[in-house]
C-alpha atoms as a PDB file:
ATOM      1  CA  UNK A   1       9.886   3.370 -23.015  1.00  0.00           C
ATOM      2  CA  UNK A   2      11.258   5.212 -20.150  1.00  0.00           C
ATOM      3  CA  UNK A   3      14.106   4.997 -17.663  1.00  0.00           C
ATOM      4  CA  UNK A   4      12.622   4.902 -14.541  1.00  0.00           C
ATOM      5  CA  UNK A   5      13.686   4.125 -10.664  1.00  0.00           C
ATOM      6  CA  UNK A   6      11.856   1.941  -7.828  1.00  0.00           C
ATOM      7  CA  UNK A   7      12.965   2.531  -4.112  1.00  0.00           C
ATOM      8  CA  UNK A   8      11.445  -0.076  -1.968  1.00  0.00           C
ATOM      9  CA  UNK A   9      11.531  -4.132  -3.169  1.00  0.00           C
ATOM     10  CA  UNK A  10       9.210  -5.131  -0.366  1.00  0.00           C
ATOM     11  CA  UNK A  11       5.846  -7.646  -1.066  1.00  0.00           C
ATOM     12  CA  UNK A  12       4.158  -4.863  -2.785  1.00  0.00           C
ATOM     13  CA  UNK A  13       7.476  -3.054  -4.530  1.00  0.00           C
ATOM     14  CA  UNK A  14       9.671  -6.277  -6.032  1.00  0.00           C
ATOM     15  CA  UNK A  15       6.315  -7.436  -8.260  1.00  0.00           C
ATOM     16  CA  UNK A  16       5.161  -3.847  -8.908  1.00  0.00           C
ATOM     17  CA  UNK A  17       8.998  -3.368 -10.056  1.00  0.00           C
ATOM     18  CA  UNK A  18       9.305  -6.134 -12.063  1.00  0.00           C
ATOM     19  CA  UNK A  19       6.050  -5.166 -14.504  1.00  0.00           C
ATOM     20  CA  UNK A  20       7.875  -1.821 -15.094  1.00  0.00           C
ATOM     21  CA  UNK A  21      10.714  -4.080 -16.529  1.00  0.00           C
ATOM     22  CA  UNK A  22       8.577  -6.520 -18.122  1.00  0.00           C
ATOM     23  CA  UNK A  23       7.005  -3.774 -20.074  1.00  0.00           C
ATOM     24  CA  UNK A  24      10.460  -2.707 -21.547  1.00  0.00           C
ATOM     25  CA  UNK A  25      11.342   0.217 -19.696  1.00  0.00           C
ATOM     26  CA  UNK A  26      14.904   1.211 -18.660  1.00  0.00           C
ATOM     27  CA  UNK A  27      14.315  -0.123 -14.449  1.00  0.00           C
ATOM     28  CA  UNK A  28      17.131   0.661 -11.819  1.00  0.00           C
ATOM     29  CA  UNK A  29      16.144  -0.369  -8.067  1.00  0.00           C
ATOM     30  CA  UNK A  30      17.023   0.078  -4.185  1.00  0.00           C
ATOM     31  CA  UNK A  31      16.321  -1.190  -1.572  1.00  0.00           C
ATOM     32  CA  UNK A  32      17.742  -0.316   2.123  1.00  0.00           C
ATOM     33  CA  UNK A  33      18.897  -4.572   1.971  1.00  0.00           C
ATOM     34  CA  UNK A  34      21.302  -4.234  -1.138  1.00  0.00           C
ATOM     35  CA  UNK A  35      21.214  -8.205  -1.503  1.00  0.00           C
ATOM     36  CA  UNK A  36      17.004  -7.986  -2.475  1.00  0.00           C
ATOM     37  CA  UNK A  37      18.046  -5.321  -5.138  1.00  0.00           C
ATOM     38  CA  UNK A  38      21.174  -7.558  -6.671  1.00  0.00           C
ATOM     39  CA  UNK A  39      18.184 -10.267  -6.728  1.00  0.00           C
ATOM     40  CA  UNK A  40      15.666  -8.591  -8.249  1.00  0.00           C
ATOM     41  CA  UNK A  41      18.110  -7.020 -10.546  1.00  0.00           C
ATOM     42  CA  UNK A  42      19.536 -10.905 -11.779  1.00  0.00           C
ATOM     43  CA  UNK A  43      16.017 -11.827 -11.953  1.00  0.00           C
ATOM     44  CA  UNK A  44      14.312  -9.062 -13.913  1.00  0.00           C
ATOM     45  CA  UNK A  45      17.415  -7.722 -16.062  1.00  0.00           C
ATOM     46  CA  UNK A  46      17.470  -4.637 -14.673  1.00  0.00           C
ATOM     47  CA  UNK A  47      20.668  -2.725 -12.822  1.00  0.00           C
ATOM     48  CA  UNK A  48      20.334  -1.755  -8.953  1.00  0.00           C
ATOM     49  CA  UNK A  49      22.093   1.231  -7.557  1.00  0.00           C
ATOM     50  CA  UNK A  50      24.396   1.613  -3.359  1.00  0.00           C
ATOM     51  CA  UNK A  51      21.462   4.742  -2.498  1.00  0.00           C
ATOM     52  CA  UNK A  52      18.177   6.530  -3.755  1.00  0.00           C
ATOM     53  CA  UNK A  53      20.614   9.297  -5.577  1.00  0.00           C
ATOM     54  CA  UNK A  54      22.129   7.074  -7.284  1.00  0.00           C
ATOM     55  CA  UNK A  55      19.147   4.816  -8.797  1.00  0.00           C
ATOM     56  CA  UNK A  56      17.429   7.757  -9.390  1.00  0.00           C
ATOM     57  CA  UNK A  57      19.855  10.149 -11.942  1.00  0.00           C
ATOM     58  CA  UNK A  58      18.895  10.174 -15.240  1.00  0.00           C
ATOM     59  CA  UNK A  59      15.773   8.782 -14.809  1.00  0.00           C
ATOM     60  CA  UNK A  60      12.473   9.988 -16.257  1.00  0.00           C
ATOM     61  CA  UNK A  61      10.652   8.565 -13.255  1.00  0.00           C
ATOM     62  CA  UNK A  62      11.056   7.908  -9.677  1.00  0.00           C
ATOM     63  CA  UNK A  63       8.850   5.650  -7.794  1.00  0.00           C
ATOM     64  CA  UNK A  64       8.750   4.737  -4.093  1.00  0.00           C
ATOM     65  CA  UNK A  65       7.061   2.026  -2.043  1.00  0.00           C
ATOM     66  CA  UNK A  66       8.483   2.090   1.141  1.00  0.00           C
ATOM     67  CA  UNK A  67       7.200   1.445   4.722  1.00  0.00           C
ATOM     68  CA  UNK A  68       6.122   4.795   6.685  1.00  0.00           C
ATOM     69  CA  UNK A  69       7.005   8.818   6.894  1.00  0.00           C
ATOM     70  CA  UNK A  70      10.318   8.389   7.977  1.00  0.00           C
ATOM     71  CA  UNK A  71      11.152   5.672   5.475  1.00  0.00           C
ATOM     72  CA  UNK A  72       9.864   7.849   3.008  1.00  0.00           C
ATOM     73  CA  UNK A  73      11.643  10.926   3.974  1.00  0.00           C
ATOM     74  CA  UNK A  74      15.154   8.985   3.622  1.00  0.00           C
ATOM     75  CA  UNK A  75      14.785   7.501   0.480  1.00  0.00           C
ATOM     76  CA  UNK A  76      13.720  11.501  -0.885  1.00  0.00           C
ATOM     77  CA  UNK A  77      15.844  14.181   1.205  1.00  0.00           C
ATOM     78  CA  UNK A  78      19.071  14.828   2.116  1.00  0.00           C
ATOM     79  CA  UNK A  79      22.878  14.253   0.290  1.00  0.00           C
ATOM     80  CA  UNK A  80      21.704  10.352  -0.505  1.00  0.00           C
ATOM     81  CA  UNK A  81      18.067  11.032  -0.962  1.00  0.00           C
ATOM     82  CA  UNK A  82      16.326  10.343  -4.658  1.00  0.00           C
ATOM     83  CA  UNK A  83      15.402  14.152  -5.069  1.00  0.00           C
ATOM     84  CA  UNK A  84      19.464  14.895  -5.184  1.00  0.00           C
ATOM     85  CA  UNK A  85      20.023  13.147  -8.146  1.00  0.00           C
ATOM     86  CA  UNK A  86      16.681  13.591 -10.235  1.00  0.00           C
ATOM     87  CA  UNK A  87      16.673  16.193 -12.996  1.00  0.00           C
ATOM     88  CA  UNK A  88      14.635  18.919 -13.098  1.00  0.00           C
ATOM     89  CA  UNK A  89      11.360  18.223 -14.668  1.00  0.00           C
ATOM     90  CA  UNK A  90      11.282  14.430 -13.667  1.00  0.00           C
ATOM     91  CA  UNK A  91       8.194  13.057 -11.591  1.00  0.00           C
ATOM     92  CA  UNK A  92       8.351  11.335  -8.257  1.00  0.00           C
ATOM     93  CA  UNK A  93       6.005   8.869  -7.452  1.00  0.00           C
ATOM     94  CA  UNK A  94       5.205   7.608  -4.272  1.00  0.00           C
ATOM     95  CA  UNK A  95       3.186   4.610  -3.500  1.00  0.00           C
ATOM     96  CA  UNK A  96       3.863   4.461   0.077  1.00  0.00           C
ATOM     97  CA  UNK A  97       0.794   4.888   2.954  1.00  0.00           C
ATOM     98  CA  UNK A  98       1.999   8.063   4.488  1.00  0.00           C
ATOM     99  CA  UNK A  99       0.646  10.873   6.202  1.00  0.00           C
ATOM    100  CA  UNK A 100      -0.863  13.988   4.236  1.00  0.00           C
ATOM    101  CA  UNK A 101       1.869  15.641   6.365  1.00  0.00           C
ATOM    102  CA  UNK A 102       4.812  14.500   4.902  1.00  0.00           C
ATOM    103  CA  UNK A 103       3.177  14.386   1.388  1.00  0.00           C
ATOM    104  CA  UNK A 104       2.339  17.888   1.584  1.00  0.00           C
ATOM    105  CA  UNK A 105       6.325  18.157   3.016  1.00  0.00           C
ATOM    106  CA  UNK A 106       7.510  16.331   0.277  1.00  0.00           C
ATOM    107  CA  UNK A 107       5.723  18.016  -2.863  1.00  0.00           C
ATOM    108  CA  UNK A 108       7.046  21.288  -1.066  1.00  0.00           C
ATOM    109  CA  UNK A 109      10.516  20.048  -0.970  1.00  0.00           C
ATOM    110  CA  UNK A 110      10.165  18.611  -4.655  1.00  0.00           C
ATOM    111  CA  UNK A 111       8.594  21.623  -5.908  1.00  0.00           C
ATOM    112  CA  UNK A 112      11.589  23.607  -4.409  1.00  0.00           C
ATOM    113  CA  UNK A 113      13.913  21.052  -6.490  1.00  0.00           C
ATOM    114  CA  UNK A 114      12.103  21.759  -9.621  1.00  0.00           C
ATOM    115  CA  UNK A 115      10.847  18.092  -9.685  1.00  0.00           C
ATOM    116  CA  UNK A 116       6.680  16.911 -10.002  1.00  0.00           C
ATOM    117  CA  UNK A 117       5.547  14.486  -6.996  1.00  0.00           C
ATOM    118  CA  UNK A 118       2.361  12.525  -7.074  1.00  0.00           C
ATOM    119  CA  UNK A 119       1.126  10.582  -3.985  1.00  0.00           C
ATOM    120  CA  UNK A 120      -0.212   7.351  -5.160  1.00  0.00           C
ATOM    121  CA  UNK A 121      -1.047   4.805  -2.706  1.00  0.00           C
ATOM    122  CA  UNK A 122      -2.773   1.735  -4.002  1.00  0.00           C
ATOM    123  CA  UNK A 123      -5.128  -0.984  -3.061  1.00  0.00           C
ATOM    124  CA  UNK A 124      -4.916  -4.656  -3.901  1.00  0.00           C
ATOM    125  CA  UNK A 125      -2.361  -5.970  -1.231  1.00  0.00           C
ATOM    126  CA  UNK A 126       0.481  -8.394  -2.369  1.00  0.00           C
ATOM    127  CA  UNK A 127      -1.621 -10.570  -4.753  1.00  0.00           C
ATOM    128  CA  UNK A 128      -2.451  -7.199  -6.826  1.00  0.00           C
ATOM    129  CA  UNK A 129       0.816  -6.795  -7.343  1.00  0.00           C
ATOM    130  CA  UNK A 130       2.068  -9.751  -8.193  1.00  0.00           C
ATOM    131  CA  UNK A 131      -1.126  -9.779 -10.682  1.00  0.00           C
ATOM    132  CA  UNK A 132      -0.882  -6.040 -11.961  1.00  0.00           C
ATOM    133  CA  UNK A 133      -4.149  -5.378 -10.796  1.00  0.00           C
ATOM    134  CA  UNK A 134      -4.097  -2.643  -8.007  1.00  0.00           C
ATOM    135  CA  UNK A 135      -6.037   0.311  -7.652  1.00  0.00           C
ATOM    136  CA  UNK A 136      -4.038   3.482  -7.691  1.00  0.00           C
ATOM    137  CA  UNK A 137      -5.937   6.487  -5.855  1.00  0.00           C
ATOM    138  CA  UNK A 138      -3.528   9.932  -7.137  1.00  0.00           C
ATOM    139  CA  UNK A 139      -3.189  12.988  -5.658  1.00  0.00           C
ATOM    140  CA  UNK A 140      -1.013  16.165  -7.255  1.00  0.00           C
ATOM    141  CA  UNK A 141      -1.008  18.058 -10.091  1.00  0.00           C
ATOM    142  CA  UNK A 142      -2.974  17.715 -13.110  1.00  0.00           C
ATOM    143  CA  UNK A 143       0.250  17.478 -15.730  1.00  0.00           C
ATOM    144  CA  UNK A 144       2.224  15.304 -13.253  1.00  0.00           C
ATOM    145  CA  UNK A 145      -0.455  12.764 -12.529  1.00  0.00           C
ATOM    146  CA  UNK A 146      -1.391  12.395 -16.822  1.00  0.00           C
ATOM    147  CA  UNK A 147       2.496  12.114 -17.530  1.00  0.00           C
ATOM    148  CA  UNK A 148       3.049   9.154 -14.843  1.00  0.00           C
ATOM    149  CA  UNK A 149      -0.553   7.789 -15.377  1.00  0.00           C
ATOM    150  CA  UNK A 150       1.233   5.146 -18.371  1.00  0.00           C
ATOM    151  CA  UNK A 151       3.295   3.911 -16.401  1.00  0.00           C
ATOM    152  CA  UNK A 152       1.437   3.202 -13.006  1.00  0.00           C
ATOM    153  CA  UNK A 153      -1.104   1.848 -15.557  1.00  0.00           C
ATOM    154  CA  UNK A 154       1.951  -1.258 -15.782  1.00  0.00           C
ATOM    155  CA  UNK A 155       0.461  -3.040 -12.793  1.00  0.00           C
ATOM    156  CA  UNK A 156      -2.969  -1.507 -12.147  1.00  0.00           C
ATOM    157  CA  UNK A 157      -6.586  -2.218 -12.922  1.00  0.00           C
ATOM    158  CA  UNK A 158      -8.005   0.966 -12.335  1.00  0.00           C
ATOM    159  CA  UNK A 159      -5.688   4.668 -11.920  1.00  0.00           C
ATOM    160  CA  UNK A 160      -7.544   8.436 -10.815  1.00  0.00           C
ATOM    161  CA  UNK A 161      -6.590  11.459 -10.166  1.00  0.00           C
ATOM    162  CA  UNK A 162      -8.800  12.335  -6.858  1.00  0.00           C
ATOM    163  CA  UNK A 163      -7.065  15.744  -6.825  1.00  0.00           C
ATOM    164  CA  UNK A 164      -4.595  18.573  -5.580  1.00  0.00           C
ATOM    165  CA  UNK A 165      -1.361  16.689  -3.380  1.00  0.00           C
ATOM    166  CA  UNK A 166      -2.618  14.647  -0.853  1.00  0.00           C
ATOM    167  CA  UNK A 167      -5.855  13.797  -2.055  1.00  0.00           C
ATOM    168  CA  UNK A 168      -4.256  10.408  -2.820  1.00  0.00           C
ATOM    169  CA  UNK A 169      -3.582   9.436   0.793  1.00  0.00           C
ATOM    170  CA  UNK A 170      -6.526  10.844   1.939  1.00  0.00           C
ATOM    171  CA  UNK A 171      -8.572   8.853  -0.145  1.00  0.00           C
ATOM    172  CA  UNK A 172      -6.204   5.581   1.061  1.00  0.00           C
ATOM    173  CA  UNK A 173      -7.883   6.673   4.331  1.00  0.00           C
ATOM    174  CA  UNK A 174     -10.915   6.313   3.174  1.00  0.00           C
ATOM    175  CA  UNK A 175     -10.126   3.159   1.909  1.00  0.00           C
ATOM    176  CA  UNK A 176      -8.621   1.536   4.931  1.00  0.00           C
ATOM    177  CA  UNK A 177     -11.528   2.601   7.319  1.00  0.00           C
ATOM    178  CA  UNK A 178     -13.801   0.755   5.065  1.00  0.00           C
ATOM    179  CA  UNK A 179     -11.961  -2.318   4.973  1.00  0.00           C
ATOM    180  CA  UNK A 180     -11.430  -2.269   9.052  1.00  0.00           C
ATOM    181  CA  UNK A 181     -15.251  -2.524   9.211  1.00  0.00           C
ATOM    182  CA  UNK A 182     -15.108  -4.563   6.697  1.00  0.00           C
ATOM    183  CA  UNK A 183     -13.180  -7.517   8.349  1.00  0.00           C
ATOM    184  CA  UNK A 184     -14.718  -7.204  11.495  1.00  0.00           C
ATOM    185  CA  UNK A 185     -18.313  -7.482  10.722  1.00  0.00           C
ATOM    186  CA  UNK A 186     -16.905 -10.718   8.128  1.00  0.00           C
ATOM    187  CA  UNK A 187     -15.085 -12.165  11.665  1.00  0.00           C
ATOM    188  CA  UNK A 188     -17.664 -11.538  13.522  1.00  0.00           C
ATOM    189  CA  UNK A 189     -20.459 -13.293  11.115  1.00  0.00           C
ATOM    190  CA  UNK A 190     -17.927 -16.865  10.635  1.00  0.00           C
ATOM    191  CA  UNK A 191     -17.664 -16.860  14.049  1.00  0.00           C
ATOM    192  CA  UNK A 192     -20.818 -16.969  14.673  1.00  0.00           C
ATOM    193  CA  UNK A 193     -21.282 -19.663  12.066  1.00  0.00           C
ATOM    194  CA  UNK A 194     -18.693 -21.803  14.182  1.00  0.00           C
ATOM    195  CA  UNK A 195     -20.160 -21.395  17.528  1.00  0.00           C
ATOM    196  CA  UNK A 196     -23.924 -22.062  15.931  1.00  0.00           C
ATOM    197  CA  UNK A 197     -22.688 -25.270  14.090  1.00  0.00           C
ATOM    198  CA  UNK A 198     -22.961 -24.465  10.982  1.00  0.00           C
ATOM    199  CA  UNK A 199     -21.180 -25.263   7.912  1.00  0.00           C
ATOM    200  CA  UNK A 200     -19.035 -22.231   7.465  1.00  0.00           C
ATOM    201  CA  UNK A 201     -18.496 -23.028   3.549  1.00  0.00           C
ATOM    202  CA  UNK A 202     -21.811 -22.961   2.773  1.00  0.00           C
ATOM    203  CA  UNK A 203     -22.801 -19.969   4.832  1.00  0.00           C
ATOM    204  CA  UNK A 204     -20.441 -17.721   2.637  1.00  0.00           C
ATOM    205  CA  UNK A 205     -21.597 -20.005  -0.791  1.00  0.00           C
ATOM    206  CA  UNK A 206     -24.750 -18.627   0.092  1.00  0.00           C
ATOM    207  CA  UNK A 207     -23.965 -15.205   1.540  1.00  0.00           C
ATOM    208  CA  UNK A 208     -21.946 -14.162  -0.430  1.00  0.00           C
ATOM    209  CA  UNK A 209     -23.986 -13.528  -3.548  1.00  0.00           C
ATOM    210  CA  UNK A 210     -26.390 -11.291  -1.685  1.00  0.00           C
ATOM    211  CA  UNK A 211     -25.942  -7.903  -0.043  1.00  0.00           C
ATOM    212  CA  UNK A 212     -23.500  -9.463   2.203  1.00  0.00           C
ATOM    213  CA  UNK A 213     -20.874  -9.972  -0.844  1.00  0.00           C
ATOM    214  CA  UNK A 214     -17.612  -8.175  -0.549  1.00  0.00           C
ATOM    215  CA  UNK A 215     -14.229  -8.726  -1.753  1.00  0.00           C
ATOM    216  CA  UNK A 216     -12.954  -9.871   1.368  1.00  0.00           C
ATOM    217  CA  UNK A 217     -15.697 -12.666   1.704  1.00  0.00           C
ATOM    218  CA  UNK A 218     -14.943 -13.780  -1.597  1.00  0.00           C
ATOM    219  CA  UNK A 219     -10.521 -13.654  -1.202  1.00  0.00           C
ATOM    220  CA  UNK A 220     -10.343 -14.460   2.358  1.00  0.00           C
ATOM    221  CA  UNK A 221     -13.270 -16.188   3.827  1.00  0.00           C
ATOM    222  CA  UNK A 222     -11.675 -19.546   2.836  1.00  0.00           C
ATOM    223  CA  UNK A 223      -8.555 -18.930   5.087  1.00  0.00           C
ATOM    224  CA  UNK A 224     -10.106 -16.853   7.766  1.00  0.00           C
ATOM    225  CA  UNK A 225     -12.142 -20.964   8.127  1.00  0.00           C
ATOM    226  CA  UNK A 226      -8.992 -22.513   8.123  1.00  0.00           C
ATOM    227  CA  UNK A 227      -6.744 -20.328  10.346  1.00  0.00           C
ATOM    228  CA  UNK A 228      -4.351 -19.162   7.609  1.00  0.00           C
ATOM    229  CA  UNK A 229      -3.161 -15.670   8.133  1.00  0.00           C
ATOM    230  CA  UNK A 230       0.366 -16.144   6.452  1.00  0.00           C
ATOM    231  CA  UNK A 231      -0.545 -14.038   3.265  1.00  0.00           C
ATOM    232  CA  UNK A 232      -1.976 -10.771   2.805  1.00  0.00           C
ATOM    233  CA  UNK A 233      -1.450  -6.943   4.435  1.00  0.00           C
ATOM    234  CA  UNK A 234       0.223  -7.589   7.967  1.00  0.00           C
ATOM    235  CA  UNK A 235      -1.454  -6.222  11.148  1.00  0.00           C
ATOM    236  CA  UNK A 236       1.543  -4.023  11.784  1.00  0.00           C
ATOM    237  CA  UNK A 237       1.125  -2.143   8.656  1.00  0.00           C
ATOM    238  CA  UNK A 238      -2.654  -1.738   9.523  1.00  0.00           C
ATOM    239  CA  UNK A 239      -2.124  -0.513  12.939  1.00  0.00           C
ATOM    240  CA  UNK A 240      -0.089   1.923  11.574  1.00  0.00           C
ATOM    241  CA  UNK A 241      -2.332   2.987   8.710  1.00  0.00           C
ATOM    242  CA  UNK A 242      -5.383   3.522  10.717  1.00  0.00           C
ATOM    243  CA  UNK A 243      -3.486   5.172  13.309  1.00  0.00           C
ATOM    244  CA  UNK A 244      -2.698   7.730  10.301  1.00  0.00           C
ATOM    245  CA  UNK A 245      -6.386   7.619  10.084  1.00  0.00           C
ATOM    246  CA  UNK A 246      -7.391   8.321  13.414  1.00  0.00           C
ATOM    247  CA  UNK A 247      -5.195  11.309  13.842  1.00  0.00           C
ATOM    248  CA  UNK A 248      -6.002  12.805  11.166  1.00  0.00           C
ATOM    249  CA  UNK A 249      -9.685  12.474  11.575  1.00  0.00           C
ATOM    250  CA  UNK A 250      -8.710  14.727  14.900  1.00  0.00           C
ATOM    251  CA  UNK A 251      -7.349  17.241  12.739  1.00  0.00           C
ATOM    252  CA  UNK A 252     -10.586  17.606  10.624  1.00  0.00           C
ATOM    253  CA  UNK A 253     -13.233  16.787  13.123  1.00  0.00           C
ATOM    254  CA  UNK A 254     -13.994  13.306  11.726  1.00  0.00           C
ATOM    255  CA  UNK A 255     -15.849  10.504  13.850  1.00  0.00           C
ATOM    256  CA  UNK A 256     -14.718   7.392  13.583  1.00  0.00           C
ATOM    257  CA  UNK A 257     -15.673   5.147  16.445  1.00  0.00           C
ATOM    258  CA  UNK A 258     -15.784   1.883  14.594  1.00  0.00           C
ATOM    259  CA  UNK A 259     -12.095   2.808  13.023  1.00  0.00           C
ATOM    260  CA  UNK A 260     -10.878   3.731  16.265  1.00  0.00           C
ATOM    261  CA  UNK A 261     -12.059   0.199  17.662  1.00  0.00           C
ATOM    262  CA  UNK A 262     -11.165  -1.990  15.064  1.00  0.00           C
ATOM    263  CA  UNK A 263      -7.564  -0.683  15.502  1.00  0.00           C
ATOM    264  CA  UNK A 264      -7.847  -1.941  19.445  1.00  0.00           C
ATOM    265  CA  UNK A 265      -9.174  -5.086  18.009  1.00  0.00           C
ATOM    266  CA  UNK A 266      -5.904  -5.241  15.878  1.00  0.00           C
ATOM    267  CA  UNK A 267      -3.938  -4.035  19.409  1.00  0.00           C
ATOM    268  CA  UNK A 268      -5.268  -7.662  19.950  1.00  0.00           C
ATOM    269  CA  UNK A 269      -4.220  -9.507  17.454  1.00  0.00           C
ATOM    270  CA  UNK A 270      -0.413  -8.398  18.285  1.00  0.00           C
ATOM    271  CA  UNK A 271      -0.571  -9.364  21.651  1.00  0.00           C
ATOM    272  CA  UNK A 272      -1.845 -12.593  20.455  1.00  0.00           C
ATOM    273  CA  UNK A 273       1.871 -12.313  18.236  1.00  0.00           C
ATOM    274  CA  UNK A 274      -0.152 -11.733  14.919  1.00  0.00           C
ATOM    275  CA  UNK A 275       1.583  -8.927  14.220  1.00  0.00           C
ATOM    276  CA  UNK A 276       3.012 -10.139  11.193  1.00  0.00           C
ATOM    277  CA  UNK A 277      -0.568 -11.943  10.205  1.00  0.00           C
ATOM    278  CA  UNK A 278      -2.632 -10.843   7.839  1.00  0.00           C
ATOM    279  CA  UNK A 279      -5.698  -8.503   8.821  1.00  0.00           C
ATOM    280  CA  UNK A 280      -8.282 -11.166   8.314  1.00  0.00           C
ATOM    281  CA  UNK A 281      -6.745 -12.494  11.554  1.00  0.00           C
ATOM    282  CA  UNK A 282      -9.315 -10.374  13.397  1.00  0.00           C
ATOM    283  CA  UNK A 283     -11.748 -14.001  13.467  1.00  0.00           C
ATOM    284  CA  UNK A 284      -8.910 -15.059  15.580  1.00  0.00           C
ATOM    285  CA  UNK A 285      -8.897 -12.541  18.042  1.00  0.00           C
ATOM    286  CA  UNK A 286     -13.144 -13.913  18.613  1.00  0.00           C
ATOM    287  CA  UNK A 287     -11.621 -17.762  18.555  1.00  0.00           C
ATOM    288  CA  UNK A 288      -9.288 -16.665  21.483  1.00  0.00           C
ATOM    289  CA  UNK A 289     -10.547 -13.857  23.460  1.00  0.00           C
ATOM    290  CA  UNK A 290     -14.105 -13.646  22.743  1.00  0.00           C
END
């Protein structure tokens, strides 16, 4: 068992949190609103610390789910910041979508500090994490990645090692651009059941076990029918994932036209004031605005 730290008790964090605990290792949490750390803390058993320093001395491991660059840069730098109070030789592990920017920043800033970083964003949304079943895409260096690979294993399904730092978030790139498509060809396909009068239900029953078939038919086609967008990865955090993507594909000379206007789509939704739905909401955006 290790002693290990989590910054960040958001959806994702307070469940992913709570396995490390459940498992039997040493947890001690933060979070920027101290009164979710006291609860997770009476809930789980575990201690909570005032700042990132101070959960993370002593600890073997550090991980981090926050909510963008700059979140992620206060919970790691400066006189507060985890890296301050983790001992040399201890791994930092960040779970947060970021850019390869700051990753490439941070495992500069580590590396000065003497301490291992490993980007690790994963895949799964809230129910993964609640259910220990995300998918962890890794990027950093080969010793760091097999000595935290245990304990991310706590609440995922599946764990790699894609390669050097930042080959983690670029790969959570990947993986959002796939799902924007994703959702909007899904929207696009129930609406169309709707406005031809058909029995939405029984379009997907049937659908869904051919080439069609994808995860989000099979989790959120049910909602998506009935209007419910209260669960799930929020359109703000999309928008500001595949805006990661998008200028980043600039940087390397990527195309991605149906990325780029999925995320207008989404630009939708928020008007709409879905920015805190989930992004299945998209089949609203066709309900309302065509």
């Amino acid at each position: 068992m290790a002693k290990l730290a989590f910054l960040g008790l958001g959806v994702m964090g307070y469940p992913m949190a709570g396995h490390l605990a459940a498992a039997g290792h040493e947890v001690t949490v933060y979070n920027r609103t101290a009164s979710k750390a006291e609860a997770w803390a009476a809930e789980h058993g575990g201690a909570f610390a005032p700042t990132p320093r101070a959960a993370a001395e002593g600890a073997d491991f550090v991980m981090a789910c926050v909510g963008n660059d700059d979140d992620l840069r206060e919970v790691c730098l400066g006189e507060t910041g985890a890296f301050a109070g983790m001992d040399r030789a201890a791994t930092f592990v960040d779970h947060t979508t970021v850019s390869a920017a700051v990753t490439a920043e941070l495992y500069a800033a580590a590396a000065d500090a003497g301490i291992a970083f490993v980007d690790a964003p994963v895949s799964g949304g809230q129910a993964g994490a609640q259910n220990g079943q995300l998918s962890i895409m890794c990027g950093g260096d080969e010793a760091a990645y097999a000595a935290a690979e245990p304990i991310m294993n706590t609440y995922a399904k599946f764990c790699r090692r894609i390669g050097a730092s930042g080959a983690g978030q670029m790969t959570k790139m990947c993986n959002q651009i796939a799902i924007a498509g994703v959702v909007q060809g899904l929207s696009e396909a129930l609406h169309f059941a709707e406005k031809s009068g058909l029995d939405g239900a029984a379009v997907v029953e049937v659908i869904s076990q051919g080439a069609a078939g994808s995860w989000q038919m099979v989790n959120r086609s049910g909602t998506m029918l009935d209007g419910h967008f209260e669960h799930g990865f929020a359109v703000d955090w999309m928008r500001k994932d595949l805006g990661i993507c998008l200028k980043t594909a600039d940087e390397t000379g990527a195309s991605l036209p149906l990325t780029a206007l999925v995320d207008q789509f989404y630009k939708d939704v928020q008007k709409l004031g879905g920015g805190r739905w989930d992004t299945s909401s998209l089949i609203e955006r066709l309900r309302k605005m065509g």
